[in-house]
Protein backbone atom coordinates (compact mmCIF):
# COMPACT_ATOMS: atom_id res chain seq x y z
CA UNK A 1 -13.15 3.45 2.92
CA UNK A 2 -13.54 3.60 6.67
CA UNK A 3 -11.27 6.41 7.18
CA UNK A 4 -8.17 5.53 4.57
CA UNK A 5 -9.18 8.16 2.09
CA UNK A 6 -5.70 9.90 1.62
CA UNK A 7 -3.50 7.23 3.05
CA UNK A 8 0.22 7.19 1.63
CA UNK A 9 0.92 3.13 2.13
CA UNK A 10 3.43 0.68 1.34
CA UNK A 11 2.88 -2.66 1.58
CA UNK A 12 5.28 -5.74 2.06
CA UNK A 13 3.74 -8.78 0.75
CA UNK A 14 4.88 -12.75 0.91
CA UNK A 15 4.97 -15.88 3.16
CA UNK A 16 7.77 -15.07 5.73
CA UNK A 17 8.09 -19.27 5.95
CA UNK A 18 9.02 -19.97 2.13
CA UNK A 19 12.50 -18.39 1.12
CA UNK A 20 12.64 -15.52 -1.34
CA UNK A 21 8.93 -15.41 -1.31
CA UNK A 22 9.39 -13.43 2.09
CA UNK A 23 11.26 -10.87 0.28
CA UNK A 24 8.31 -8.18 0.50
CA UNK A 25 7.49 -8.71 3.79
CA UNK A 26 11.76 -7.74 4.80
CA UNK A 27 11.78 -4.74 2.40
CA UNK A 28 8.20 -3.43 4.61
CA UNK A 29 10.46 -3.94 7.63
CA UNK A 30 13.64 -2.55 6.42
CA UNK A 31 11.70 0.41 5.46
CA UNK A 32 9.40 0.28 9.69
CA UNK A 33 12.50 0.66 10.98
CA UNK A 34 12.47 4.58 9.90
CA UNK A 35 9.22 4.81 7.69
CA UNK A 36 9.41 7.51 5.09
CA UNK A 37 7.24 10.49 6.28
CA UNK A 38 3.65 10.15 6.28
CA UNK A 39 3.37 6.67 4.96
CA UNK A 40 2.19 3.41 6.89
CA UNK A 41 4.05 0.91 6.33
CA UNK A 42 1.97 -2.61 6.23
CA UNK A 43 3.31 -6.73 5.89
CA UNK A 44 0.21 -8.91 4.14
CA UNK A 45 0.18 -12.19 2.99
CA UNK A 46 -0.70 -10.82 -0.44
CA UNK A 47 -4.34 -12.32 -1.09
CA UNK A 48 -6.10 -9.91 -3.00
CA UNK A 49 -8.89 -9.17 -1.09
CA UNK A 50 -6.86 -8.03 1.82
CA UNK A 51 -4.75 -6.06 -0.41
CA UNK A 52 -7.48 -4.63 -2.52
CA UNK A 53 -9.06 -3.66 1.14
CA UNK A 54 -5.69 -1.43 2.19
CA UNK A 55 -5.21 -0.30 -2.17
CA UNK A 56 -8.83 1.59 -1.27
CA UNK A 57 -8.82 4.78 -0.67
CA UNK A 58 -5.16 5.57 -0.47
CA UNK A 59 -3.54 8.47 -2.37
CA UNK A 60 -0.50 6.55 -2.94
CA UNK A 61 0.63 2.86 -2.64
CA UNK A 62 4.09 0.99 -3.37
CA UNK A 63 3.71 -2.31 -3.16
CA UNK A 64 6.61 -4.67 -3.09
CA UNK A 65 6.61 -8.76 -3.46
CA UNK A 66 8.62 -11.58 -4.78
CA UNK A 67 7.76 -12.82 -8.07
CA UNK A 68 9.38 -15.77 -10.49
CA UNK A 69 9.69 -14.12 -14.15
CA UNK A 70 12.96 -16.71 -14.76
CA UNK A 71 15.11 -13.23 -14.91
CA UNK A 72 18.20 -13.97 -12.48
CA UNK A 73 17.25 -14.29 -8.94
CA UNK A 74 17.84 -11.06 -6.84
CA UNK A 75 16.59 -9.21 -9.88
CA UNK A 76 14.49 -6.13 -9.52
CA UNK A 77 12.00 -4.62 -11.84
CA UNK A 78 9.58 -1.50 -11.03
CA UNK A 79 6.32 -1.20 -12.36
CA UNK A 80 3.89 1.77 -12.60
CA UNK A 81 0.78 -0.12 -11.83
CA UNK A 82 -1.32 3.26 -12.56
CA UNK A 83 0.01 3.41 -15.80
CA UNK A 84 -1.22 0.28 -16.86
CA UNK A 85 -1.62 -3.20 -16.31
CA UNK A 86 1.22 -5.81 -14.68
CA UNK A 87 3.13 -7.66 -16.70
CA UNK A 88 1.27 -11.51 -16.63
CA UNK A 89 4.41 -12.96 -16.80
CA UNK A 90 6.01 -11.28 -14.07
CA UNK A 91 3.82 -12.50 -11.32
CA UNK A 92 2.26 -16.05 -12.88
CA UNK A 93 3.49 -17.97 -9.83
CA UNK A 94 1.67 -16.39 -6.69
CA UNK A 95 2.14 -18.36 -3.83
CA UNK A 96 -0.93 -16.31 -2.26
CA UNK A 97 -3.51 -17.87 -5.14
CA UNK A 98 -5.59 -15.04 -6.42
CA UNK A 99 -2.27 -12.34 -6.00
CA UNK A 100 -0.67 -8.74 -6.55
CA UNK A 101 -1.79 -8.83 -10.16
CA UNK A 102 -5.93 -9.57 -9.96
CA UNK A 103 -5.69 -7.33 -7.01
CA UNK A 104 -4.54 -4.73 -9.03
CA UNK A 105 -6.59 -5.10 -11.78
CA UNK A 106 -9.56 -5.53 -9.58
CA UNK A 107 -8.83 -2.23 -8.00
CA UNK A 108 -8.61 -0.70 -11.26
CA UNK A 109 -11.72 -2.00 -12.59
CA UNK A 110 -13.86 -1.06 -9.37
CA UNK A 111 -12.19 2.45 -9.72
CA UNK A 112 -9.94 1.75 -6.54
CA UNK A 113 -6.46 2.30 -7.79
CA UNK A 114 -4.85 4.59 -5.86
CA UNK A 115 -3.77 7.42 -8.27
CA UNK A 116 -0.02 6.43 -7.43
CA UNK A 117 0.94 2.71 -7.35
CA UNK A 118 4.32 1.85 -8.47
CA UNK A 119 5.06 -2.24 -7.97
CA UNK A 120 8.60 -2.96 -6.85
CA UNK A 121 9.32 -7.08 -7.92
CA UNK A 122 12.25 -9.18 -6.38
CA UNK A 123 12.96 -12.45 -8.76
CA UNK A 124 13.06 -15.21 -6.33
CA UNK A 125 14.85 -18.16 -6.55
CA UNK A 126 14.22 -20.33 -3.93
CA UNK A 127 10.32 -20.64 -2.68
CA UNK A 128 10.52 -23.56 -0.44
CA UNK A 129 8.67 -24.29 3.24
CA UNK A 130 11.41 -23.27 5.38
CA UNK A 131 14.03 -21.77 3.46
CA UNK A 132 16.07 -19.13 4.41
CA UNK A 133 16.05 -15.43 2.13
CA UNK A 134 18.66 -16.65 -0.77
CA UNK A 135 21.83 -14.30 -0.35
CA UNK A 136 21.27 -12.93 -4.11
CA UNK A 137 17.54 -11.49 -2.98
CA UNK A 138 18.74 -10.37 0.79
CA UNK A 139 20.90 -7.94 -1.42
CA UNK A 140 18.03 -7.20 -3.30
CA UNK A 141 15.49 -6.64 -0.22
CA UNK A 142 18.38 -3.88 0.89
CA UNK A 143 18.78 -1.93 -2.74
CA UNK A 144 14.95 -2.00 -2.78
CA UNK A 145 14.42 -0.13 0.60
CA UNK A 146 16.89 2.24 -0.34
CA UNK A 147 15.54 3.05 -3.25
CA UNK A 148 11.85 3.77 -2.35
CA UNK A 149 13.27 5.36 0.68
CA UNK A 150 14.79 7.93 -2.56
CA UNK A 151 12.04 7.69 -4.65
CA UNK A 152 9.21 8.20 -2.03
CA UNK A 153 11.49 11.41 -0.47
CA UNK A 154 11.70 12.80 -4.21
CA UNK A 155 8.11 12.61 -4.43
CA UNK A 156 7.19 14.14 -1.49
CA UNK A 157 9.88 17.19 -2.29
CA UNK A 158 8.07 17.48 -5.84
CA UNK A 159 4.76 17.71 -4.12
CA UNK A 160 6.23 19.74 -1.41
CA UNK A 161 7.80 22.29 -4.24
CA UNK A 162 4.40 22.23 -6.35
CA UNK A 163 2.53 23.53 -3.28
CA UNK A 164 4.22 26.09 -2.17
């Protein structure tokens, strides 16, 4: 674990060169610019070893990345990745080759999943070398921060509250 046993994380992943696909990576630095108390805030290119290295060991993870589901682009689903497994569909096209959902199942089955991990997905539209974020997703990056910035506060006032 090399000294990440505890670690409250979340982690921005995408290409920041292919359109929407970078929406992850903005949402990680919306969030760096004032990082929610006590959590490390971390951009990865989303292979799933390097993500499966910074899932280990952490006490609670929220993980955000572009996916192509065909919902409407700039749409957001959340997914409670400790509950259970990611939807397939959700996350077929990975522009990172093995991706967010073998890491995550990986983790799981090697007992690695950090007892929180809650997925936030951004449908993409436009995945193309070069691309600007598509206006419908930079809307979507900026509801996203705000609301793990809300849930990740309410959390830490629950645990707060239960421990005292």
């Amino acid at each position: 674990m090399r000294g990440k046993a505890g670690r409250r994380i979340v982690v921005g992943l995408g290409n920041s060169n292919r359109g929407d696909d970078a929406a992850g990576r903005i949402v990680a630095r919306l969030l760096r610019d004032a990082p929610p108390e006590g959590f490390e805030i971390i951009e990865k290119d989303g292979e799933a070893a390097a993500l499966l290295a910074e899932l280990d060991g952490a006490a609670a993870a929220y993980v955000i990345d572009a996916c192509a589901s065909g919902a409407a682009p700039g749409a957001v689903s959340r997914f409670d990745a400790a509950a259970g497994p990611l939807p397939s569909k959700t996350f077929a096209l990975s522009s990172h080759g093995l991706g967010l959902t073998e890491a995550i199942e990986l983790a799981r089955a090697l007992g690695q999943l950090p007892p929180i991990c809650v997925v936030y997905a951004i449908e993409g539209g436009c995945f193309e070398t070069g691309a600007p974020l598509s206006p419908l997703v930079a809307a979507a990056v900026v509801t996203v921060a705000e609301r793990l910035r809300a849930e990740i506060a309410a959390r830490v006032e629950t645990e707060e509250a239960r421990h005292a």
